[in-house]
Protein backbone atom coordinates (compact mmCIF):
# COMPACT_ATOMS: atom_id res chain seq x y z
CA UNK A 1 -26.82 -49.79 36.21
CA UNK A 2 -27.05 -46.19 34.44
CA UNK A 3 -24.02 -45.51 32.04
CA UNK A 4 -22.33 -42.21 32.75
CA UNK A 5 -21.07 -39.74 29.60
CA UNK A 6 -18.40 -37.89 30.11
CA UNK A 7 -16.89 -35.37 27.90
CA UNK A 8 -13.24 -35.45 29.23
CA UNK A 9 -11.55 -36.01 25.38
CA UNK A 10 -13.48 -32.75 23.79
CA UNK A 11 -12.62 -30.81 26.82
CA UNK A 12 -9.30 -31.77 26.69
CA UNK A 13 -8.94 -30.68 22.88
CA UNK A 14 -10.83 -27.53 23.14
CA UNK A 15 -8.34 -26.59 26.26
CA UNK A 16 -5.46 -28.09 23.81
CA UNK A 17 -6.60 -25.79 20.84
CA UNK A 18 -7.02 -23.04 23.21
CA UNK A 19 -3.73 -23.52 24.42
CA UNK A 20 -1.64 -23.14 20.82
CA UNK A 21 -3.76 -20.30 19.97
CA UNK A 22 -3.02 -18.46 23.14
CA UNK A 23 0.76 -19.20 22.55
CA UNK A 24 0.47 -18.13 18.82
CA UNK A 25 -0.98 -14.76 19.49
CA UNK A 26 1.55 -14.12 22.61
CA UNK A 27 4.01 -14.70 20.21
CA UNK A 28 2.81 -12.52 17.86
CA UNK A 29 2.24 -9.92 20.16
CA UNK A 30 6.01 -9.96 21.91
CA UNK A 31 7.52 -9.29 18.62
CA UNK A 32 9.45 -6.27 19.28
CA UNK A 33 8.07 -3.58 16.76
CA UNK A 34 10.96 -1.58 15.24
CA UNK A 35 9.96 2.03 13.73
CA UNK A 36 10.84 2.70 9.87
CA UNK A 37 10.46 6.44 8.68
CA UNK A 38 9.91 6.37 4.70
CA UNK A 39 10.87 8.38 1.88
CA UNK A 40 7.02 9.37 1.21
CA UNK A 41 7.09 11.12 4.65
CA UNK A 42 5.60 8.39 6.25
CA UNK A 43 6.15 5.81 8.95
CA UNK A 44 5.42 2.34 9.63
CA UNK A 45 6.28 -0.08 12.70
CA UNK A 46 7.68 -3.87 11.74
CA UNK A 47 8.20 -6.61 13.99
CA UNK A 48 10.31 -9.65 12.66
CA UNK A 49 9.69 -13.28 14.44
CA UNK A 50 8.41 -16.81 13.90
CA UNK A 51 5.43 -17.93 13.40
CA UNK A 52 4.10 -20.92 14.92
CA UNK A 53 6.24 -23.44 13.02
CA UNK A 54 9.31 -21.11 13.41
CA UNK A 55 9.26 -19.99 10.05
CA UNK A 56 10.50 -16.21 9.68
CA UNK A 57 7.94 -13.52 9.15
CA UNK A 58 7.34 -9.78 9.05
CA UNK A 59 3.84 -8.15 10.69
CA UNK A 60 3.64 -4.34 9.24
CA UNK A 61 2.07 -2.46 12.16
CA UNK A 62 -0.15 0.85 10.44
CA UNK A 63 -2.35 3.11 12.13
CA UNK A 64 -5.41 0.79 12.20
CA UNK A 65 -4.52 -2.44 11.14
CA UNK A 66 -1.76 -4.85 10.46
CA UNK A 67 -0.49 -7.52 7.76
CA UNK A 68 1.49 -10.19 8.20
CA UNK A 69 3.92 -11.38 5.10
CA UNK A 70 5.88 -14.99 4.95
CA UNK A 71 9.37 -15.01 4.34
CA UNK A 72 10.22 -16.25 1.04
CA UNK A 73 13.97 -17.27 -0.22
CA UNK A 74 16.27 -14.10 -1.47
CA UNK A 75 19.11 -13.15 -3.11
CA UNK A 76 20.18 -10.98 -0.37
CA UNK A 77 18.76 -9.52 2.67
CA UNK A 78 15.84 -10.85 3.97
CA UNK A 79 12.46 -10.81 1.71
CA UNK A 80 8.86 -11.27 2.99
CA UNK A 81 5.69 -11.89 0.13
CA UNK A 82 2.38 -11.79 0.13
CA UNK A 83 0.78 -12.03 -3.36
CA UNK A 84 2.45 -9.30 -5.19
CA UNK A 85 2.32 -7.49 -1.11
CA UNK A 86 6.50 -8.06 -1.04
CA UNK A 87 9.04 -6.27 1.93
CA UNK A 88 12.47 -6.86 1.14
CA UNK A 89 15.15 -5.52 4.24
CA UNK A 90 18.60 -5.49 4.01
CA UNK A 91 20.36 -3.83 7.37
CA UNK A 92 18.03 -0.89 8.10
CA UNK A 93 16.98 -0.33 5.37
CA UNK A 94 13.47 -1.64 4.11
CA UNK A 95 11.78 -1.59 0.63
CA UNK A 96 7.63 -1.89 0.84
CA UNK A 97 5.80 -2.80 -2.52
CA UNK A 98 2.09 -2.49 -1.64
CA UNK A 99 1.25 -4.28 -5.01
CA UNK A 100 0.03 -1.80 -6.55
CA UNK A 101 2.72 -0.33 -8.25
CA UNK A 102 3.40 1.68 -5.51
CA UNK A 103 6.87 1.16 -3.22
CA UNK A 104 8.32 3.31 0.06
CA UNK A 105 12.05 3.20 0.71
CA UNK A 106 12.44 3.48 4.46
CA UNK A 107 15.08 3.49 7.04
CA UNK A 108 14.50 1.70 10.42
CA UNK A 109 14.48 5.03 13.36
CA UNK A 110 12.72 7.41 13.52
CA UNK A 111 12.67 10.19 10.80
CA UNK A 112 15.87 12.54 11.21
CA UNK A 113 16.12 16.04 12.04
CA UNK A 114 16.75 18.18 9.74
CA UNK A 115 20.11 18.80 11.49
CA UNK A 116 21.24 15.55 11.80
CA UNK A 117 24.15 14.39 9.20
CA UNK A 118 22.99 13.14 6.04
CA UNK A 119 22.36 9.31 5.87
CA UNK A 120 24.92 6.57 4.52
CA UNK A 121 24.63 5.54 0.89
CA UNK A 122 21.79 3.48 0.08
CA UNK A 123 21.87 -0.29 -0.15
CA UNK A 124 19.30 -0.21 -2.51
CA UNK A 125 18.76 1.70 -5.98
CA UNK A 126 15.22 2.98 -7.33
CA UNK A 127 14.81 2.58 -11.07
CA UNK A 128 11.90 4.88 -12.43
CA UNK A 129 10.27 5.24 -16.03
CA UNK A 130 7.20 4.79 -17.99
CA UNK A 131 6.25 2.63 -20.38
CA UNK A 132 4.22 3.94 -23.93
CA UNK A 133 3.79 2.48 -27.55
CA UNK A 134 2.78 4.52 -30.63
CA UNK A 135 -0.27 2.44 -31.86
CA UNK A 136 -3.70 4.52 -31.58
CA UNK A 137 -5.18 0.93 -29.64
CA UNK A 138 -6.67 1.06 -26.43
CA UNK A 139 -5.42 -1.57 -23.85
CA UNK A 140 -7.82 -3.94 -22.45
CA UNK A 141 -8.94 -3.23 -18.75
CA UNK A 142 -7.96 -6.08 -17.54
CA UNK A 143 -4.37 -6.06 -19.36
CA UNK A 144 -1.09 -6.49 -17.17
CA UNK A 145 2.43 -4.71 -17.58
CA UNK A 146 4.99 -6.80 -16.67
CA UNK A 147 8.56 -4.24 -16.02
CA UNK A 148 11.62 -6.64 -15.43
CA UNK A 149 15.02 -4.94 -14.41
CA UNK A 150 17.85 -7.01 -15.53
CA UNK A 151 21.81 -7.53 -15.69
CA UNK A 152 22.83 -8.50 -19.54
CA UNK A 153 26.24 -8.63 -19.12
CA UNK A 154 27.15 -12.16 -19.76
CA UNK A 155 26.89 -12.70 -23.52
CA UNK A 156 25.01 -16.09 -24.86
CA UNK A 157 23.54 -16.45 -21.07
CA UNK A 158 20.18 -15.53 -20.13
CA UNK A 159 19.98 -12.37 -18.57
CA UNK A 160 19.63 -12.02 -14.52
CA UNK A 161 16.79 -10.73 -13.21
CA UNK A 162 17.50 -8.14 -10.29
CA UNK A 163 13.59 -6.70 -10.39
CA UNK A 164 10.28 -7.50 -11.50
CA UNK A 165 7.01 -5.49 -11.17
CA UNK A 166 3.87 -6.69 -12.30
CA UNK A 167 0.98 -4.05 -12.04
CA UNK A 168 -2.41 -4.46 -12.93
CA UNK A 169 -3.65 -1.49 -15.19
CA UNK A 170 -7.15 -1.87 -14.08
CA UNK A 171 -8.17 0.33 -17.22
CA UNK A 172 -4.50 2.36 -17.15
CA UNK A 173 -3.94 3.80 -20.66
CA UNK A 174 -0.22 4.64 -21.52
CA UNK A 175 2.13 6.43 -20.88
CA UNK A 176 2.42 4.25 -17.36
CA UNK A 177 4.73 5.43 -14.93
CA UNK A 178 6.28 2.63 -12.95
CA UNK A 179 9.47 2.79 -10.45
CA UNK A 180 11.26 -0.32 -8.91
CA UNK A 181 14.04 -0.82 -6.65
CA UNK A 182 16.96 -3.25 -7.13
CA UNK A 183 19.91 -4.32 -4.26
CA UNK A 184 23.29 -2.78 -4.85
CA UNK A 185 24.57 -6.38 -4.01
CA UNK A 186 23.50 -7.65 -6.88
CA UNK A 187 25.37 -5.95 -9.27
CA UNK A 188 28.79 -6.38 -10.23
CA UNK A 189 31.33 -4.31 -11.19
CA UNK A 190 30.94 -5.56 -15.46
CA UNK A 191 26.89 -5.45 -14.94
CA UNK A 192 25.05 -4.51 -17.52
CA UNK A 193 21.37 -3.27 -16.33
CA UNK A 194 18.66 -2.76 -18.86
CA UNK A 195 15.18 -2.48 -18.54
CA UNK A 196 12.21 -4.47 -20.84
CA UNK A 197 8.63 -4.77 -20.12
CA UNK A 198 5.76 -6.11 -21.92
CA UNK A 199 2.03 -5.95 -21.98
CA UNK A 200 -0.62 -9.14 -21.72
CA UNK A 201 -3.92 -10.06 -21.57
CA UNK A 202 -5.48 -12.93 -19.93
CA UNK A 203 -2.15 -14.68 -20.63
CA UNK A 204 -1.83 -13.35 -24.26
CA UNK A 205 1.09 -11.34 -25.25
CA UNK A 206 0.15 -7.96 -26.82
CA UNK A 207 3.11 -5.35 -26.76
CA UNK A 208 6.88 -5.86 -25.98
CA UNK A 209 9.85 -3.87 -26.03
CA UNK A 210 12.05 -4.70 -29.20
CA UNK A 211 15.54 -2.87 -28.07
CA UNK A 212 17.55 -2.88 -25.24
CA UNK A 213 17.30 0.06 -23.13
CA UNK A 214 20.16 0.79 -20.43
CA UNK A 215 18.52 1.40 -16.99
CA UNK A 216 21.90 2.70 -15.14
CA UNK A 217 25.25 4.90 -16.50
CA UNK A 218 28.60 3.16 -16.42
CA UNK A 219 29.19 5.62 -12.80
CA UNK A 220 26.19 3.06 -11.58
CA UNK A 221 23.56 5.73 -10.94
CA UNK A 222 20.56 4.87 -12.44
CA UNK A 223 19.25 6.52 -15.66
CA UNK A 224 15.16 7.66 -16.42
CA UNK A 225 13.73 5.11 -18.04
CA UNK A 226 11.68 5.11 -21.18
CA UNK A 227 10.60 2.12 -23.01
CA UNK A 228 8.53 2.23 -25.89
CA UNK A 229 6.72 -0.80 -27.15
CA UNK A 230 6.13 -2.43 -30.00
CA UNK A 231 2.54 -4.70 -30.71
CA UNK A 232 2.93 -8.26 -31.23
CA UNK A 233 1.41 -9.73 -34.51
CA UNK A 234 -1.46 -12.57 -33.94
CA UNK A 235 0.45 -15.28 -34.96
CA UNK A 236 3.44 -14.62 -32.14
């Protein structure tokens, strides 16, 4: 009697694995793009959906490619993260961080006419500034810069942090520029919004700022930045 293989199981989970891929690129694919125009003059396409385990997630559509960012808990809005690759929307509005210290602030449409009346105040407000120190010591290549937006207003409580930006100087010598955006929800009517950054290497702290420097007037517009920082001893 000859003995017959058969190769029904591995057919069947090839065609099985076939099968979720195919769904999980169809889904992919019928997320409805929506169009964002940007304050940089540019424009990007988004599409929000699920990915295969229904968890919420953003694909950024450019010219030539596209990126696909998790959704990750926020404050407010809706925020999507990559590595230090974040998207954080709130109505139609949409902030990109490309983790480089670079951010656009778009609007979901197409970009206006010039004729067209002039758009709604902002949900979101862009801090900018640049961080220095007066030593004559060059900064490690590697070093970080770590700018943190926060609210102060609650005395003997730790302050709230509405921002953080962590760029990687990559041989950057000061002054550094930075800019960061922080949600208009966040802040109450008593907030107190500073700014304080500091400067590492390979996890060791080398310059921090030592006073607290207001990042936004009491009419809540926000208020050029300049923090200058101090080196920490050896033994800190």
């Amino acid at each position: 009697m000859t003995l017959k293989h058969t190769t029904t199981a591995p057919r069947h989970h090839a065609a099985a694995l076939l099968a979720t891929l195919t769904l999980a690129l169809g889904a992919h694919a019928a997320d409805p793009r929506q169009p964002y125009h940007c304050d940089n003059g540019s424009s990007i396409d988004i599409s929000f959906g699920q990915d295969a385990e229904g968890r919420p997630r953003a694909t950024l559509h450019f010219a030539d490619d596209a990126m696909v960012l998790p959704g990750v808990p926020a404050a407010s809005g809706a925020l999507y993260r990559s590595g230090d690759i974040r998207l954080h929307t709130q109505g139609d509005e949409a902030i990109f961080e490309d983790g480089k210290g670079n951010s656009r602030h778009c609007r979901q449409g197409s970009a206006p006419n010039r004729t067209e009346a002039p758009a709604a105040a902002s949900s979101f407000i862009d801090i900018t500034g640049q961080v220095s120190y007066l030593a004559r010591i060059a900064l490690p290549t590697d070093a970080v810069l770590t700018v943190r937006i926060q609210d102060t207003a609650r005395a003997g409580a730790p302050a709230r942090v509405l921002a953080e930006q962590r760029i990687e100087l990559a041989g950057q010598q000061v002054p550094i520029p930075f800019a960061t955006t922080i949600d208009r929800d966040l802040i109450g009517k008593r907030a107190r919004v500073t700014a304080t950054a500091r400067i590492e290497h390979r996890g060791r702290l080398l310059f921090i700022n030592d006073r607290v420097i207001p990042a936004m007037g009491a009419d809540g517009r926000p208020l050029p930045v300049e923090l200058i920082l101090k080196p920490v001893s050896r033994g800190r």
